[in-house]
PDB file of N, CA and C in Angstrom:
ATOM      1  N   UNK A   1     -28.334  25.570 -91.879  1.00  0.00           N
ATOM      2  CA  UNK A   1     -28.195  24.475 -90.937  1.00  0.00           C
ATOM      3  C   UNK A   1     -29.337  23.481 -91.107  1.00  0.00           C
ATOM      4  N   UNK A   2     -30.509  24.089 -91.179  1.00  0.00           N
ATOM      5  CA  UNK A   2     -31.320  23.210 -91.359  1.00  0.00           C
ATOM      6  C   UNK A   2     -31.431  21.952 -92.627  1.00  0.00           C
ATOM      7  N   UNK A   3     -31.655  22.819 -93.966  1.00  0.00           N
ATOM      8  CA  UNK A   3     -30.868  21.816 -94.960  1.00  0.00           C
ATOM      9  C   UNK A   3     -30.040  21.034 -94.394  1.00  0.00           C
ATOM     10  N   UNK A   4     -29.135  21.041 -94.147  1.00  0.00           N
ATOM     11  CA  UNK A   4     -27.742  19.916 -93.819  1.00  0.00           C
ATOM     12  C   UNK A   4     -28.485  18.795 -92.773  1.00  0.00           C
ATOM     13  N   UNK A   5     -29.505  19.649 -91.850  1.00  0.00           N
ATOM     14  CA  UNK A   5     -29.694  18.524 -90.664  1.00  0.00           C
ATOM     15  C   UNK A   5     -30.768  17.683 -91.405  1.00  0.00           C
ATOM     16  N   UNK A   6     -31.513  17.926 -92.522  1.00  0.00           N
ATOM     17  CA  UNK A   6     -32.834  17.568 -93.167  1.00  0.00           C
ATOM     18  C   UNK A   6     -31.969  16.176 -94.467  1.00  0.00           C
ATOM     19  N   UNK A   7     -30.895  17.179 -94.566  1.00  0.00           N
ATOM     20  CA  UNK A   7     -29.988  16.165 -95.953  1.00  0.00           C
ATOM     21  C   UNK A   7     -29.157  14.732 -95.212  1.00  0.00           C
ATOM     22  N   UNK A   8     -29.116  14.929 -93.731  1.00  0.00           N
ATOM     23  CA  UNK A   8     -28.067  14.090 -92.990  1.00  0.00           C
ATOM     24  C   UNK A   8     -29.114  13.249 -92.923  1.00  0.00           C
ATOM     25  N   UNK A   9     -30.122  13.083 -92.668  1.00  0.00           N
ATOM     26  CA  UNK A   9     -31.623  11.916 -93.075  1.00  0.00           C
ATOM     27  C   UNK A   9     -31.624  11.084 -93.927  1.00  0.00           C
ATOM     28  N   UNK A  10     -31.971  11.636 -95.103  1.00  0.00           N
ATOM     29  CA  UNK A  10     -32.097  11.060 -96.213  1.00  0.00           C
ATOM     30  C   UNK A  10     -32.018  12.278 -97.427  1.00  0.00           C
ATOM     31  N   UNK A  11     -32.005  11.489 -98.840  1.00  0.00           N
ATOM     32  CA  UNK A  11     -31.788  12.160 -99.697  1.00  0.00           C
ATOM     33  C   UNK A  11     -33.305  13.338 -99.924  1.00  0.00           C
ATOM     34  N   UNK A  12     -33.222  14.308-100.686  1.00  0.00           N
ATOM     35  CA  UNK A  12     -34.713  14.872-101.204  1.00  0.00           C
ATOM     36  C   UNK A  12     -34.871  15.591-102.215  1.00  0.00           C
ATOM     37  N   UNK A  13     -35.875  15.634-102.637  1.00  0.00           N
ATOM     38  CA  UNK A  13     -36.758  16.247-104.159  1.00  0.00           C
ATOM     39  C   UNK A  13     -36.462  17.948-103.402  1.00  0.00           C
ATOM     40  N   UNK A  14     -36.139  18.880-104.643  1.00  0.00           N
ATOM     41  CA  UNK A  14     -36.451  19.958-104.016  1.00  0.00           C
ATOM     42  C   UNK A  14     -37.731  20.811-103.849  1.00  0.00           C
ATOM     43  N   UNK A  15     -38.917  20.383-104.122  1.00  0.00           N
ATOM     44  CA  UNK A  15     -40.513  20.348-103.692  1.00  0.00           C
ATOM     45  C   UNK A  15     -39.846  19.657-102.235  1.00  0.00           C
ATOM     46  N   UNK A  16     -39.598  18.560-102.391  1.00  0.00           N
ATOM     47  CA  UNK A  16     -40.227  17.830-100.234  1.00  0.00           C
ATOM     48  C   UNK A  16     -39.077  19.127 -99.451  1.00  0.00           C
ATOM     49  N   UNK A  17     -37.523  19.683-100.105  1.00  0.00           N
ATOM     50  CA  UNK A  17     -37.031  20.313 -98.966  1.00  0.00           C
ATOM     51  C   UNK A  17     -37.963  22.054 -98.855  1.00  0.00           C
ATOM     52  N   UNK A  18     -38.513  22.267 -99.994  1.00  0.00           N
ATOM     53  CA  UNK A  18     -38.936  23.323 -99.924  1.00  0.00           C
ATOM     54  C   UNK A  18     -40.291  23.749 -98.729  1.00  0.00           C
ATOM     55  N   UNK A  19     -41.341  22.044 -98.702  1.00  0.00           N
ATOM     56  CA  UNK A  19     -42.560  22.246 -98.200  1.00  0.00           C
ATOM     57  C   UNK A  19     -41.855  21.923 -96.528  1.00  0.00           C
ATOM     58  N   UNK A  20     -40.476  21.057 -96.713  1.00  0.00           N
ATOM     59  CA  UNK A  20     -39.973  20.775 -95.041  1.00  0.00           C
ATOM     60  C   UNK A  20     -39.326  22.455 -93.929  1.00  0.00           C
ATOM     61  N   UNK A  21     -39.492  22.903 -94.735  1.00  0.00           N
ATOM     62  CA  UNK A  21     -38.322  24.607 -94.882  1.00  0.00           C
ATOM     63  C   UNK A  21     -39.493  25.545 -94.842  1.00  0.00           C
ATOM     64  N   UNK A  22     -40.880  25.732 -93.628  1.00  0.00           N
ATOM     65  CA  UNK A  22     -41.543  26.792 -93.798  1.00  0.00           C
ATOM     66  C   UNK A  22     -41.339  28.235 -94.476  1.00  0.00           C
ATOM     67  N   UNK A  23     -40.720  28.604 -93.538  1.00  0.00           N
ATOM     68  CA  UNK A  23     -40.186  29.540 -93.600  1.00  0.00           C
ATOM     69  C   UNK A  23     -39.160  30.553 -95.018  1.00  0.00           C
ATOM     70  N   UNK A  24     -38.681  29.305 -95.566  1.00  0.00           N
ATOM     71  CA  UNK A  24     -37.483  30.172 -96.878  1.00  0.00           C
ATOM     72  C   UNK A  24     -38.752  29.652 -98.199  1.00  0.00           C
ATOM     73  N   UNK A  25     -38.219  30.941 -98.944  1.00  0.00           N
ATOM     74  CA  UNK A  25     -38.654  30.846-100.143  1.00  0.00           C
ATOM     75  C   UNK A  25     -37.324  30.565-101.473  1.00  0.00           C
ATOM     76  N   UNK A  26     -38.497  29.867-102.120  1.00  0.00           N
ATOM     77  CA  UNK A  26     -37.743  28.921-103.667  1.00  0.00           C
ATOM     78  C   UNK A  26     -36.279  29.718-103.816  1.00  0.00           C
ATOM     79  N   UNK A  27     -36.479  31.338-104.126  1.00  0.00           N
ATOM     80  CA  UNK A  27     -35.544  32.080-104.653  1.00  0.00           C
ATOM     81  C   UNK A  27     -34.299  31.242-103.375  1.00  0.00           C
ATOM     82  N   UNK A  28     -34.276  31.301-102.281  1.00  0.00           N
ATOM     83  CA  UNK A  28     -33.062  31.074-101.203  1.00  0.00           C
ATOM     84  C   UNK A  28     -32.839  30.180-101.139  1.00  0.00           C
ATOM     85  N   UNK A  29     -34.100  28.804-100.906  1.00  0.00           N
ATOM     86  CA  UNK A  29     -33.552  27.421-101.254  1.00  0.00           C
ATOM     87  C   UNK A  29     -32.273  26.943-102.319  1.00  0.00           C
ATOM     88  N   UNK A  30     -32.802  27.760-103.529  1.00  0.00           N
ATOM     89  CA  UNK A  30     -32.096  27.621-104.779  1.00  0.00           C
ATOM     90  C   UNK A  30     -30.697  28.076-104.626  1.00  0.00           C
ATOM     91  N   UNK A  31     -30.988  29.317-103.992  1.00  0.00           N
ATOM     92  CA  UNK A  31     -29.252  29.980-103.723  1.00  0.00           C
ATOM     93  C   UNK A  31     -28.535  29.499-102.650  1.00  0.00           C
ATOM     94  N   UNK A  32     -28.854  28.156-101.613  1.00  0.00           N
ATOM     95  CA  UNK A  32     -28.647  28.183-100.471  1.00  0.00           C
ATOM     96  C   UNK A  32     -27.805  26.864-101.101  1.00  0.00           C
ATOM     97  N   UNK A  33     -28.642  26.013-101.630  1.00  0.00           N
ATOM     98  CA  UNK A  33     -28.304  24.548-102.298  1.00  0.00           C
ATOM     99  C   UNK A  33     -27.089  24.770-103.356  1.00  0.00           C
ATOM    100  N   UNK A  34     -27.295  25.919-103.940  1.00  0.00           N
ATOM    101  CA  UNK A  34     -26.414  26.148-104.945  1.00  0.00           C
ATOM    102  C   UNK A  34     -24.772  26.278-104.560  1.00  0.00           C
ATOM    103  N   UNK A  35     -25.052  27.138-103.401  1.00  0.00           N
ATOM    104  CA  UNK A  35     -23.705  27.331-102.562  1.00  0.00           C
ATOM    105  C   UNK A  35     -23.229  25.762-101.766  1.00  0.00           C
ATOM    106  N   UNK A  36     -24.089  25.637-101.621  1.00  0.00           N
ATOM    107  CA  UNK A  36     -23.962  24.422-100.623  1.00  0.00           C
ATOM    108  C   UNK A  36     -22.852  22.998-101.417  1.00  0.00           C
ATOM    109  N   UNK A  37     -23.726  22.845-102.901  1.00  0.00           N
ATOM    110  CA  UNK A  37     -23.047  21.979-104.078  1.00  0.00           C
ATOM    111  C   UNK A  37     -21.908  22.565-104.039  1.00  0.00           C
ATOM    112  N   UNK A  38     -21.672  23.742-104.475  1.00  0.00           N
ATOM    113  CA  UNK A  38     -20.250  24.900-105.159  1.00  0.00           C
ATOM    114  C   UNK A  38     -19.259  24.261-103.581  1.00  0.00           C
ATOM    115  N   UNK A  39     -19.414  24.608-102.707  1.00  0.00           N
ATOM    116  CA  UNK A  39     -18.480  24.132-101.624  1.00  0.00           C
ATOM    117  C   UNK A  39     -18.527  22.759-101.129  1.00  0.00           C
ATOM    118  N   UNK A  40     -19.032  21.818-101.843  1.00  0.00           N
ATOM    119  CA  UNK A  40     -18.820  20.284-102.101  1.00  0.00           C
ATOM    120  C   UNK A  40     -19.683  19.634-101.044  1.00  0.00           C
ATOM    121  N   UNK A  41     -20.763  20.348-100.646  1.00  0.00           N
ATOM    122  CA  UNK A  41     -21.194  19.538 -99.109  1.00  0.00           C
ATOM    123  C   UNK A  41     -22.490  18.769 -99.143  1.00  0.00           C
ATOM    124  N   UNK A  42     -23.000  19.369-100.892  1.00  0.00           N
ATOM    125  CA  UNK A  42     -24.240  18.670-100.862  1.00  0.00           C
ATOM    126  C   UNK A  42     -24.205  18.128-102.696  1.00  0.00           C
ATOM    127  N   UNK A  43     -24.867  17.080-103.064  1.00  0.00           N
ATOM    128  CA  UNK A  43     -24.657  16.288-104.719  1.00  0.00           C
ATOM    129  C   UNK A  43     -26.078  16.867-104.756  1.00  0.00           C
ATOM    130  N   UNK A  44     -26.132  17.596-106.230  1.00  0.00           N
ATOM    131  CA  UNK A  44     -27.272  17.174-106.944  1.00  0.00           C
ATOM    132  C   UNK A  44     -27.201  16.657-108.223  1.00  0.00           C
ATOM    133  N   UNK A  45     -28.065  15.642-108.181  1.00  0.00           N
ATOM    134  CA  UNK A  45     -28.913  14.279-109.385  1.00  0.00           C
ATOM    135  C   UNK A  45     -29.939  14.706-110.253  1.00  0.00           C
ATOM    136  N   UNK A  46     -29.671  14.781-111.400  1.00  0.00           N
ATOM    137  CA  UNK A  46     -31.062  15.175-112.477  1.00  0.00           C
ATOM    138  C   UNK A  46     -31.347  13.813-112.435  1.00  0.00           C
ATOM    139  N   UNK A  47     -32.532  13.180-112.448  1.00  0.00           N
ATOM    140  CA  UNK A  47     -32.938  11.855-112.905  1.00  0.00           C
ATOM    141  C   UNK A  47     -33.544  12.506-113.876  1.00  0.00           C
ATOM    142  N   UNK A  48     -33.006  11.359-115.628  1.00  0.00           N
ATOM    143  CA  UNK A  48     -33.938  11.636-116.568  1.00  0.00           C
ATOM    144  C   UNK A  48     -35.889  11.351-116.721  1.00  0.00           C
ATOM    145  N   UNK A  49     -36.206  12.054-116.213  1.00  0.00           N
ATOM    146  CA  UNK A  49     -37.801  11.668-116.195  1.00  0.00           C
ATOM    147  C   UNK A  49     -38.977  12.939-116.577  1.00  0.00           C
ATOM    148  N   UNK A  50     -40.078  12.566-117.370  1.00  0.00           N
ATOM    149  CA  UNK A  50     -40.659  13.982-117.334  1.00  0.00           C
ATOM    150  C   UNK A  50     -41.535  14.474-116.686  1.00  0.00           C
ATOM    151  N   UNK A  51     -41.529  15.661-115.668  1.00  0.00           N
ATOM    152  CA  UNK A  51     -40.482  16.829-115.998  1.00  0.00           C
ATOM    153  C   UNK A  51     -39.269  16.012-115.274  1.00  0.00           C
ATOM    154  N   UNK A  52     -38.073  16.608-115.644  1.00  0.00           N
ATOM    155  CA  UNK A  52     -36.830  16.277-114.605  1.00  0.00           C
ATOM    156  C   UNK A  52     -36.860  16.241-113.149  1.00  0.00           C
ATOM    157  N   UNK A  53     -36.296  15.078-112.328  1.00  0.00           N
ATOM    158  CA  UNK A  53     -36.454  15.069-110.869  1.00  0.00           C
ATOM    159  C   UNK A  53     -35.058  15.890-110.815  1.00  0.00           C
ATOM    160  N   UNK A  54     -34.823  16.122-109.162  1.00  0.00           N
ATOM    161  CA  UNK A  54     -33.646  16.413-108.969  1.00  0.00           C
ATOM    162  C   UNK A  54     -33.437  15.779-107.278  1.00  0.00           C
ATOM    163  N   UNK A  55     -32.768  15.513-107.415  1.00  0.00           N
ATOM    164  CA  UNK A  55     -32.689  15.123-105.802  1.00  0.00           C
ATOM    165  C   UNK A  55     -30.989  15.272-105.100  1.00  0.00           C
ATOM    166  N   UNK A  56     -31.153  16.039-103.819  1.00  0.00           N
ATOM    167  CA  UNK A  56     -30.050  16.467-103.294  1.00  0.00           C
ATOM    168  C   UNK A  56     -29.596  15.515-102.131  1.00  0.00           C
ATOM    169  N   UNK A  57     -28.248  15.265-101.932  1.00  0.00           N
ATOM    170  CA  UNK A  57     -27.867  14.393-100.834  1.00  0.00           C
ATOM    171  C   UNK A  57     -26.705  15.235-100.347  1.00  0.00           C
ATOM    172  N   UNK A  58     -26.396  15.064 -98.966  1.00  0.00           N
ATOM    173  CA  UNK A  58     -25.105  15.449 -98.716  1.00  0.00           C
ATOM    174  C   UNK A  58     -24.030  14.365 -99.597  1.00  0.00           C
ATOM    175  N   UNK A  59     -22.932  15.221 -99.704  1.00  0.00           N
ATOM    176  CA  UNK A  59     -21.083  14.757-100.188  1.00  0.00           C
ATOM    177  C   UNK A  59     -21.302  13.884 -98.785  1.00  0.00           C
ATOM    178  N   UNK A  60     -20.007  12.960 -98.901  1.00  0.00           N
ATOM    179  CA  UNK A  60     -18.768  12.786 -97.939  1.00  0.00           C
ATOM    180  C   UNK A  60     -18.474  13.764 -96.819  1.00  0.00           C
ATOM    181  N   UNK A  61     -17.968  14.784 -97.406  1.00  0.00           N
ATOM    182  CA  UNK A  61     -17.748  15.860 -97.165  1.00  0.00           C
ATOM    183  C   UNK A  61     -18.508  16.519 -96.380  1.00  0.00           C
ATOM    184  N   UNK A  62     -19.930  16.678 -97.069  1.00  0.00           N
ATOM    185  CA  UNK A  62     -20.887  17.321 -95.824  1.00  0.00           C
ATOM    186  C   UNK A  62     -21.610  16.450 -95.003  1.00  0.00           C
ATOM    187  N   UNK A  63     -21.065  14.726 -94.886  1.00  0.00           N
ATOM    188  CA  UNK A  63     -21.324  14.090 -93.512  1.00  0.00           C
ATOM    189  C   UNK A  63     -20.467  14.475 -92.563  1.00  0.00           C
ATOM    190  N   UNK A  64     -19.307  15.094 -92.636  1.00  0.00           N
ATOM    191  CA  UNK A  64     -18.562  14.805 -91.963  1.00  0.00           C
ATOM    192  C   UNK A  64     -18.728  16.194 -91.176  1.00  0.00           C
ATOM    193  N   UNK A  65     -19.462  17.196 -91.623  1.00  0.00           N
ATOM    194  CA  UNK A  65     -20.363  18.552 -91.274  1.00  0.00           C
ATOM    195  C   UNK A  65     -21.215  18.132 -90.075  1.00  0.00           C
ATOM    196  N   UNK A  66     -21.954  17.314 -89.897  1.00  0.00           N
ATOM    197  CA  UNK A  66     -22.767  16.745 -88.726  1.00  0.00           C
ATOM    198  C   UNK A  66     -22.671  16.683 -88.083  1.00  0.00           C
ATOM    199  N   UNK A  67     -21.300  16.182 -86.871  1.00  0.00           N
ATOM    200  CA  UNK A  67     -20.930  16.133 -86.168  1.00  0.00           C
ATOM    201  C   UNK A  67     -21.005  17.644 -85.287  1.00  0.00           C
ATOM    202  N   UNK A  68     -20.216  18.278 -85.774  1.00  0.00           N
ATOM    203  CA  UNK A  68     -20.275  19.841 -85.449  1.00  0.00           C
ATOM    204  C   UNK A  68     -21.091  20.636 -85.316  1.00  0.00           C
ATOM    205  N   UNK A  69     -22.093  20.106 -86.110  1.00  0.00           N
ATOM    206  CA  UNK A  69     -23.905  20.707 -86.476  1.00  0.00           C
ATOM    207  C   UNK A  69     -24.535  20.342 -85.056  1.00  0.00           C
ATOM    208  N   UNK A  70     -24.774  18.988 -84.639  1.00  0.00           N
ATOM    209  CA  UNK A  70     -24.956  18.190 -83.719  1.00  0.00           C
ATOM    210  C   UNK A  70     -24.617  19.171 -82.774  1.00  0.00           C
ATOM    211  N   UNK A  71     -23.393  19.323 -82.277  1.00  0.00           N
ATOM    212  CA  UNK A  71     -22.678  19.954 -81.347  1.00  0.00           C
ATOM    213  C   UNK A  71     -23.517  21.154 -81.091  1.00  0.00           C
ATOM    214  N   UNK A  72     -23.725  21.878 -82.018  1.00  0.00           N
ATOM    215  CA  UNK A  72     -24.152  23.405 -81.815  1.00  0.00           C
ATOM    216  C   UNK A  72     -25.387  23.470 -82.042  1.00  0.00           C
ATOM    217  N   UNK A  73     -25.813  22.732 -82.633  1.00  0.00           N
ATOM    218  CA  UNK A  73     -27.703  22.346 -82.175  1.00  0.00           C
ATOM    219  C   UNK A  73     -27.958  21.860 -80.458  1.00  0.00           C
ATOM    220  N   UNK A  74     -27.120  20.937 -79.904  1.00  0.00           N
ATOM    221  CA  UNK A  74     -27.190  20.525 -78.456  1.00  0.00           C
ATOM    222  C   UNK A  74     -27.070  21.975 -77.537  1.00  0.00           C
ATOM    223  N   UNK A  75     -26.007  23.028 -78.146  1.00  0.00           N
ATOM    224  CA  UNK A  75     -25.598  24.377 -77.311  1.00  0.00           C
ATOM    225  C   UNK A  75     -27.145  24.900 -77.071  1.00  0.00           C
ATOM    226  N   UNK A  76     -27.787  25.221 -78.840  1.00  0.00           N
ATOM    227  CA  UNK A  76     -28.721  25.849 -78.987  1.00  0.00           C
ATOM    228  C   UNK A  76     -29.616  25.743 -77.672  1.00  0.00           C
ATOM    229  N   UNK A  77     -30.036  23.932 -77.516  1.00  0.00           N
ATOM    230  CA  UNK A  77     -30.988  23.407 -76.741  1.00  0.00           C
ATOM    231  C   UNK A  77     -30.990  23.537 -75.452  1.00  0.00           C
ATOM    232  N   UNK A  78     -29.737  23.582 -75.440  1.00  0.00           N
ATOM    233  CA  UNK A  78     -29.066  23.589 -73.618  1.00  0.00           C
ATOM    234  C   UNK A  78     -29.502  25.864 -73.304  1.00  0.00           C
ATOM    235  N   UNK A  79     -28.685  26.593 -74.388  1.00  0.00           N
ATOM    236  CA  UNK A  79     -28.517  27.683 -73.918  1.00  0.00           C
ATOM    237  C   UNK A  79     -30.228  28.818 -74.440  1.00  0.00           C
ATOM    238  N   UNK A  80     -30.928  27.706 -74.837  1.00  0.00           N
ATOM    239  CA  UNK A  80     -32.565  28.593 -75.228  1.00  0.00           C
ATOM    240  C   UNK A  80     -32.778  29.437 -74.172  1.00  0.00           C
ATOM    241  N   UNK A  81     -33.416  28.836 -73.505  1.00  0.00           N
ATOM    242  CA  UNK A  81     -33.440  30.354 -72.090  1.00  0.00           C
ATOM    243  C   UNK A  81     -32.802  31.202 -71.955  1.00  0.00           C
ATOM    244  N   UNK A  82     -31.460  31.071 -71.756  1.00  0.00           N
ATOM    245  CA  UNK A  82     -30.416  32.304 -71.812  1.00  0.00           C
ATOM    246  C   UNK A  82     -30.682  33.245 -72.627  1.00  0.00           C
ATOM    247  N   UNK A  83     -31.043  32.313 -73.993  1.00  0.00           N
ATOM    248  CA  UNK A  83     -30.904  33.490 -75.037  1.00  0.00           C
ATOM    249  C   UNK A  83     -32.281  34.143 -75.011  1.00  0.00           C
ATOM    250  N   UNK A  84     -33.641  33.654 -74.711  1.00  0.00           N
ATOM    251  CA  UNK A  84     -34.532  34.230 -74.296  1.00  0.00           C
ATOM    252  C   UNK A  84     -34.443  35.006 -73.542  1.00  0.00           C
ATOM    253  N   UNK A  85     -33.905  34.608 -72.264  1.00  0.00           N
ATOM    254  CA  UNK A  85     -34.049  36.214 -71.136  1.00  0.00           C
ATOM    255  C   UNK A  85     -32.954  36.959 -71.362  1.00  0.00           C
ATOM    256  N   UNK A  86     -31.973  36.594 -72.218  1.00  0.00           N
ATOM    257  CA  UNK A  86     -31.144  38.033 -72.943  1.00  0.00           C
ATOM    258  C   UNK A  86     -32.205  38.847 -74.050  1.00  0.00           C
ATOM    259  N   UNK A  87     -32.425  38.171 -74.488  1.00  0.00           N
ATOM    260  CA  UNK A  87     -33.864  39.164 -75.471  1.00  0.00           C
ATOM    261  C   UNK A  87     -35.142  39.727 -74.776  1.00  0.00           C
ATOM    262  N   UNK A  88     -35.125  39.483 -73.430  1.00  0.00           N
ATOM    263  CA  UNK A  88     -36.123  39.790 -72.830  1.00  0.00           C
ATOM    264  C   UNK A  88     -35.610  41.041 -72.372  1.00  0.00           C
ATOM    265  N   UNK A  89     -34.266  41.037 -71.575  1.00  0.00           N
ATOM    266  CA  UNK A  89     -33.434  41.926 -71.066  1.00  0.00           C
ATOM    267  C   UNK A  89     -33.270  42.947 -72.155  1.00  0.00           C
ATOM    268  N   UNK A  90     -33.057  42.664 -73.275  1.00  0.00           N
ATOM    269  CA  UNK A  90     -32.263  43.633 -74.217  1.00  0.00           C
ATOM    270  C   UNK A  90     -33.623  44.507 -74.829  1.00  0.00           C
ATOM    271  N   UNK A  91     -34.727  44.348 -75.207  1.00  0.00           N
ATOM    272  CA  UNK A  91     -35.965  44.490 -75.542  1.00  0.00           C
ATOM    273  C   UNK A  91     -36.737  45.495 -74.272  1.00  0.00           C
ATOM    274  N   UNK A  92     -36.275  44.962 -72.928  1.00  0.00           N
ATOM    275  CA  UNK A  92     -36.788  45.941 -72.317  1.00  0.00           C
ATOM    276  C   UNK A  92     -36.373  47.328 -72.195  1.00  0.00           C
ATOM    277  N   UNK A  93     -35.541  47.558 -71.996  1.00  0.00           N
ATOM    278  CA  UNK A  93     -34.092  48.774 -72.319  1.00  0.00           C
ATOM    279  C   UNK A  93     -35.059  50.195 -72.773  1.00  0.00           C
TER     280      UNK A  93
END
């Protein structure tokens, strides 16, 4: 999700999505983007330059992903607490 909400921005180098993406490492970026291209939602660009750039943008296709993203990012924001004091609840047990 994040990719997609980072790609619905602007285009990026995969160094800037990697250092924007604490958390995942190269190996998942790579496999995440890879899937992501394979199901048409994101373009990647070799620019000839040395070393090779690459830069990823969402398709068509995966603008039209946003909307829905949007949607369930707003749930997220609205239902945080809930899901906190369900983990609070479930943790105490």
């Amino acid at each position: 999700m994040l990719i997609m909400i980072l790609l619905g921005k602007r285009s990026y180098q995969f160094n800037e999505l990697h250092r924007s993406i604490e958390s995942i490492s190269q190996r998942m970026l790579t496999r995440t983007l890879r899937g992501l291209e394979r199901d048409g939602l994101v373009s990647r660009t070799v620019h000839p330059t040395v070393p090779p750039t690459v830069e990823y943008d969402l398709t068509p296709l995966g603008r039209t992903f946003l909307g829905p993203l949007s949607a369930l990012a707003d749930w997220a924001v609205v239902h945080g607490p809930d899901i906190a004091a369900a983990r609070e609840h479930h943790d105490a047990r």
